[in-house]
Structure formats: C-alpha cells, structure tokens
N, C-alpha and C. Protein backbone atom coordinates (compact mmCIF):
# COMPACT_ATOMS: atom_id res chain seq x y z
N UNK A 1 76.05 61.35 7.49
CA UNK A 1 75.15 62.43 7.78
C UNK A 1 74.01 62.41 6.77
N UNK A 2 72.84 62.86 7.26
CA UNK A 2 71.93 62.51 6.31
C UNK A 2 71.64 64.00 6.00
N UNK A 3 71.07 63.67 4.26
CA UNK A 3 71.39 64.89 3.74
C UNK A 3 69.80 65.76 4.15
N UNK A 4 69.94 67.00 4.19
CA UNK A 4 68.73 67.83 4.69
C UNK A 4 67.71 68.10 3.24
N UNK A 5 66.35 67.91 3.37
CA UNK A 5 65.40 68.46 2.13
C UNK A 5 65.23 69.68 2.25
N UNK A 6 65.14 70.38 1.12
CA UNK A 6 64.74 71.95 1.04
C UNK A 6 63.52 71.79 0.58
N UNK A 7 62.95 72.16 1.24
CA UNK A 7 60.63 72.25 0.96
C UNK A 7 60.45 73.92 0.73
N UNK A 8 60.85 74.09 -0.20
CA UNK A 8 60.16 75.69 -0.99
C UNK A 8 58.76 75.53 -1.31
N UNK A 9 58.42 76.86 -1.19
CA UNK A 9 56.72 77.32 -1.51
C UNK A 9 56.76 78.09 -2.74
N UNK A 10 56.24 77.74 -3.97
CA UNK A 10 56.54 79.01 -5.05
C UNK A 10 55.20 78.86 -5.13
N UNK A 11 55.21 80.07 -5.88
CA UNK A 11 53.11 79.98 -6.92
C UNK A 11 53.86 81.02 -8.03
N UNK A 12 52.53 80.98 -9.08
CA UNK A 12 52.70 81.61 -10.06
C UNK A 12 52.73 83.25 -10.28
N UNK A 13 52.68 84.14 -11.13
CA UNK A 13 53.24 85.80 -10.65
C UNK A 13 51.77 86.32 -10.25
N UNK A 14 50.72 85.02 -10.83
CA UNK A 14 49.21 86.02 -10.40
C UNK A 14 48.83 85.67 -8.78
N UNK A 15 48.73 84.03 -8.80
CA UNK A 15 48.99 83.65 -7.18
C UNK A 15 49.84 84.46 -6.34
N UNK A 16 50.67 84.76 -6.98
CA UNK A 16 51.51 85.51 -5.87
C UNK A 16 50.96 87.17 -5.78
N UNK A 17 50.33 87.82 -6.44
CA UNK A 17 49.69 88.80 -6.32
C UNK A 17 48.55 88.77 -5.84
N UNK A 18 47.96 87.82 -5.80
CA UNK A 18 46.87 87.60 -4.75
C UNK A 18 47.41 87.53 -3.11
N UNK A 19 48.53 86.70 -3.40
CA UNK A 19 48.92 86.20 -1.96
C UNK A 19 49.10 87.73 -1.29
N UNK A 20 49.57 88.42 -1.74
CA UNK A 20 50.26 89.83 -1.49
C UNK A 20 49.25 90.84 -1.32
N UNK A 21 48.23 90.85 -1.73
CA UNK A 21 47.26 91.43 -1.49
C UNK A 21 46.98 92.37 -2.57
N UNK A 22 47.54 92.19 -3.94
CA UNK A 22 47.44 93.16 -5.09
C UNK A 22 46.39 93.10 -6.04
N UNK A 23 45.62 94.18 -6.60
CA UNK A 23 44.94 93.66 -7.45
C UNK A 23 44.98 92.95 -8.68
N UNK A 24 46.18 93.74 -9.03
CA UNK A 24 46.73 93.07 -10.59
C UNK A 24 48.39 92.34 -10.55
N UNK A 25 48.70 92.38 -11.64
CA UNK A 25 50.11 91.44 -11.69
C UNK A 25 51.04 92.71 -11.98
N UNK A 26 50.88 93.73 -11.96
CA UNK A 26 51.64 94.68 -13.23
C UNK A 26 52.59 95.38 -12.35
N UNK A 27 52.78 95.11 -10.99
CA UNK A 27 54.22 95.58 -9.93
C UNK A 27 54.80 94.31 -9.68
N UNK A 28 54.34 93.34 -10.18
CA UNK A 28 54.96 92.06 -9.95
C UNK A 28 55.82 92.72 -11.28
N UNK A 29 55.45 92.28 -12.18
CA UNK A 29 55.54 92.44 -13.63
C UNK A 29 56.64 93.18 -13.90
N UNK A 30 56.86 94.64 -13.58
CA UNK A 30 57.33 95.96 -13.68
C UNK A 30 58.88 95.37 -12.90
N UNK A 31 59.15 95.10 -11.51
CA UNK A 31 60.07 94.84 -10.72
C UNK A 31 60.79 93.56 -11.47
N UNK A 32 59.72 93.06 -12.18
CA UNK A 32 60.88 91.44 -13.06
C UNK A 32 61.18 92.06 -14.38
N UNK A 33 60.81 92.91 -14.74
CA UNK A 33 61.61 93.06 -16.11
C UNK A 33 62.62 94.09 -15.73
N UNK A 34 62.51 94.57 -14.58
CA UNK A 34 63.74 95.98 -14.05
C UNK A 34 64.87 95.01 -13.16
N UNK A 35 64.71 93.58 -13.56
CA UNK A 35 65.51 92.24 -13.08
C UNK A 35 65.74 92.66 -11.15
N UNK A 36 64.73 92.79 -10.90
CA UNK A 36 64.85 93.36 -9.21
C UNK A 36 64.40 92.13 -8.59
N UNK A 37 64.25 91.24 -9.00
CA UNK A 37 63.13 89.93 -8.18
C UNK A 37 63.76 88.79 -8.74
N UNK A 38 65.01 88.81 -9.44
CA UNK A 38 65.75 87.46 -10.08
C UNK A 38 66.56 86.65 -8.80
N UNK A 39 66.49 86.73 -7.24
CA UNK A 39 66.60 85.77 -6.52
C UNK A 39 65.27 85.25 -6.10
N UNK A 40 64.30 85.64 -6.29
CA UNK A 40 63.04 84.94 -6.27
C UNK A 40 62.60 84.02 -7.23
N UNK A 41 62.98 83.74 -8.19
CA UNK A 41 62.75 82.71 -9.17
C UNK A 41 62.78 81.51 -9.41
N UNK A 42 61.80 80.93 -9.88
CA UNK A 42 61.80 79.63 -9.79
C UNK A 42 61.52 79.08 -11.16
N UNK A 43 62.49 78.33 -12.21
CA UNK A 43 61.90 78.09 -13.54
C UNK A 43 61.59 76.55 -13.55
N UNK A 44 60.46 76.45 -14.06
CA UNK A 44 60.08 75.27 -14.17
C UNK A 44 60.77 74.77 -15.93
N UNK A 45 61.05 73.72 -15.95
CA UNK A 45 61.48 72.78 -17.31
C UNK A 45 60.61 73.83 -18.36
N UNK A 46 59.59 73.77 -18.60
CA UNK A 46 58.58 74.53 -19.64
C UNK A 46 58.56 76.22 -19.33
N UNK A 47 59.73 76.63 -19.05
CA UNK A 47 59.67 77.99 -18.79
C UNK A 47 58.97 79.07 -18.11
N UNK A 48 57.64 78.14 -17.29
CA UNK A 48 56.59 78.89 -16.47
C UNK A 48 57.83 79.31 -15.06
N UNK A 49 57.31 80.08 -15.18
CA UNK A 49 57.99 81.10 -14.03
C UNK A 49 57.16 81.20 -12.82
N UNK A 50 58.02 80.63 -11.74
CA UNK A 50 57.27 80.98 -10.09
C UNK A 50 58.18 81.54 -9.16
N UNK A 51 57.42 82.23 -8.05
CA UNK A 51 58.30 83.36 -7.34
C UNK A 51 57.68 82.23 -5.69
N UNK A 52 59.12 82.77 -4.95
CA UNK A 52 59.01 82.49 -3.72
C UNK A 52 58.91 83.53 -2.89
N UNK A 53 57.56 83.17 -1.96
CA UNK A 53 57.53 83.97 -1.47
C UNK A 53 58.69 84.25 0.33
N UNK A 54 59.28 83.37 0.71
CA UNK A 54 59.98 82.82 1.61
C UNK A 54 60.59 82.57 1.22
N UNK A 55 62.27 82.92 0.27
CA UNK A 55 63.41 81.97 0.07
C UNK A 55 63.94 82.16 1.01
N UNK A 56 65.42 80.96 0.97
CA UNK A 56 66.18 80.91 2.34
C UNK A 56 66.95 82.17 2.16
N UNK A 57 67.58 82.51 3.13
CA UNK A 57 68.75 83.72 3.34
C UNK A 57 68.90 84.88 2.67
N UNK A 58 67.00 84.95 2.35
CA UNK A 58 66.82 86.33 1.69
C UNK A 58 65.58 86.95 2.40
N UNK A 59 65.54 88.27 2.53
CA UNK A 59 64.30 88.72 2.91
C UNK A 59 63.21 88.37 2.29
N UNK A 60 61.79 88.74 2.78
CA UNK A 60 60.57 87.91 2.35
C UNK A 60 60.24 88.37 1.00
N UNK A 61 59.79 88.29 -0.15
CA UNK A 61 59.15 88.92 -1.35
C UNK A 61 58.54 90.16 -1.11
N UNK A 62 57.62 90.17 -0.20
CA UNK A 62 57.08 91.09 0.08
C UNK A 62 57.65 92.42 0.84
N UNK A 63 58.71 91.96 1.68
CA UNK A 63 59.84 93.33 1.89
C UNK A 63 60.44 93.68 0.97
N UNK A 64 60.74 93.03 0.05
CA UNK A 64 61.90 93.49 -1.14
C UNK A 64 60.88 94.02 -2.51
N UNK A 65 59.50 93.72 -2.27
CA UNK A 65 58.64 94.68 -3.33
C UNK A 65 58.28 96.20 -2.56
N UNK A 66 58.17 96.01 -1.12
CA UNK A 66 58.21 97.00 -0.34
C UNK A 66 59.39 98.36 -0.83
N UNK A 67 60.77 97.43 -0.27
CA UNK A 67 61.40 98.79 -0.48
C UNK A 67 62.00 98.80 -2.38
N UNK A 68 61.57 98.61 -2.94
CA UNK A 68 61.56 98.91 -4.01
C UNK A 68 60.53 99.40 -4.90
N UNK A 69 59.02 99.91 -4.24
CA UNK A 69 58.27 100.53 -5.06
C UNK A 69 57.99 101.73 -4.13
N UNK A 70 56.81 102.91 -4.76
CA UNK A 70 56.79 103.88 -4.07
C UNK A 70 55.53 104.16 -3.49
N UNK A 71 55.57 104.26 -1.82
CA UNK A 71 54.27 104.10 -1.44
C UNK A 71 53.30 105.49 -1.57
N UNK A 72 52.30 104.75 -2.57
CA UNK A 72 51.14 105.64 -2.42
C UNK A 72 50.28 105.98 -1.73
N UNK A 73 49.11 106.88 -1.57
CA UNK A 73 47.91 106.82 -0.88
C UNK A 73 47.19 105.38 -1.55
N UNK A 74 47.02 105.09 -2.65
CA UNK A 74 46.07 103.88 -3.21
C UNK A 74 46.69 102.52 -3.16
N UNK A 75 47.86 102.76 -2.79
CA UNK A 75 48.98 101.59 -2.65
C UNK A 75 47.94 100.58 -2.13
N UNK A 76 47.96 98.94 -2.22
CA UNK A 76 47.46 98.28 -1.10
C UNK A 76 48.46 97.76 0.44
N UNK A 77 50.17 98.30 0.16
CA UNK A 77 50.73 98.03 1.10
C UNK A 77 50.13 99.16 2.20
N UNK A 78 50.34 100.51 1.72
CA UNK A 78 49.63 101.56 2.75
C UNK A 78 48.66 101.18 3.18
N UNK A 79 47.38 100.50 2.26
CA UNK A 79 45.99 100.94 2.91
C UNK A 79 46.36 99.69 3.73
N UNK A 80 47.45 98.34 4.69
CA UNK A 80 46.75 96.99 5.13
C UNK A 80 47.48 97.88 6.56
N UNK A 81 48.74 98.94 6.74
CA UNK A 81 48.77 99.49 7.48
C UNK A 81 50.15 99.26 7.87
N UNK A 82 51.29 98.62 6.74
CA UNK A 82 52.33 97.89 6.79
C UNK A 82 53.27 99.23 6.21
C-alpha cells in the first residue's frame, strides 16, 4: 500500500491574522498564551511558530477563534457578517 502525503498549509501568527481578516495579532496572541490554539501548531526546528489554518479532524481556526472570543459591535468577525 502506498503510503498517503499530508500537504498542510501553515503561515505565521501575523499571516494568519491577515488571512482572518484581523487587524492586529493580539487575539491570535491572547487565545495562545490561554493555550486554546495548541492543536493548531506548527513548530518549526528554530522555534518559529505557525498555525494551521485547516488541520485534519479539527474544526477550521477560524471557528475555534470564533467560539472562543466575544463578539463585539467592532469585532471584524461581526462586521464580515459571519
């Protein structure tokens, strides 16, 4: 049987706040030191840290920052209509 490749997408915590539609890094930030985002992780050899936004057999990054922060009026999840 031939063995299957796993092709993950990571980027870094600011890329990924762009990807997400945030202005800053600092709910990325906030949710990794409250260790809420440690199946999203990706460590590279040199300790740079990248998040997936799609891992397997987990909900998307972006649902799991969803139900773990609190939606505001200034939120950018509120204002995209999500």
């Amino acid at each position: 049987m031939k063995p299957k490749s796993l092709n993950l997408e990571a980027y870094t915590i600011s890329e990924t706040a762009r990807r997400l539609g945030y202005k800053s890094t600092k709910t990325i930030y906030r949710l990794l030191n409250r260790k809420v985002l440690e199946e999203y992780i990706l460590l590279e050899k040199s300790k740079r840290v990248y998040l997936m936004l799609e891992p397997p057999n987990l909900p998307t990054l972006e649902e799991k920052i969803k139900a773990n922060i609190q939606i505001r009026r200034n939120n950018m999840t509120f204002k995209r209509g999500n």
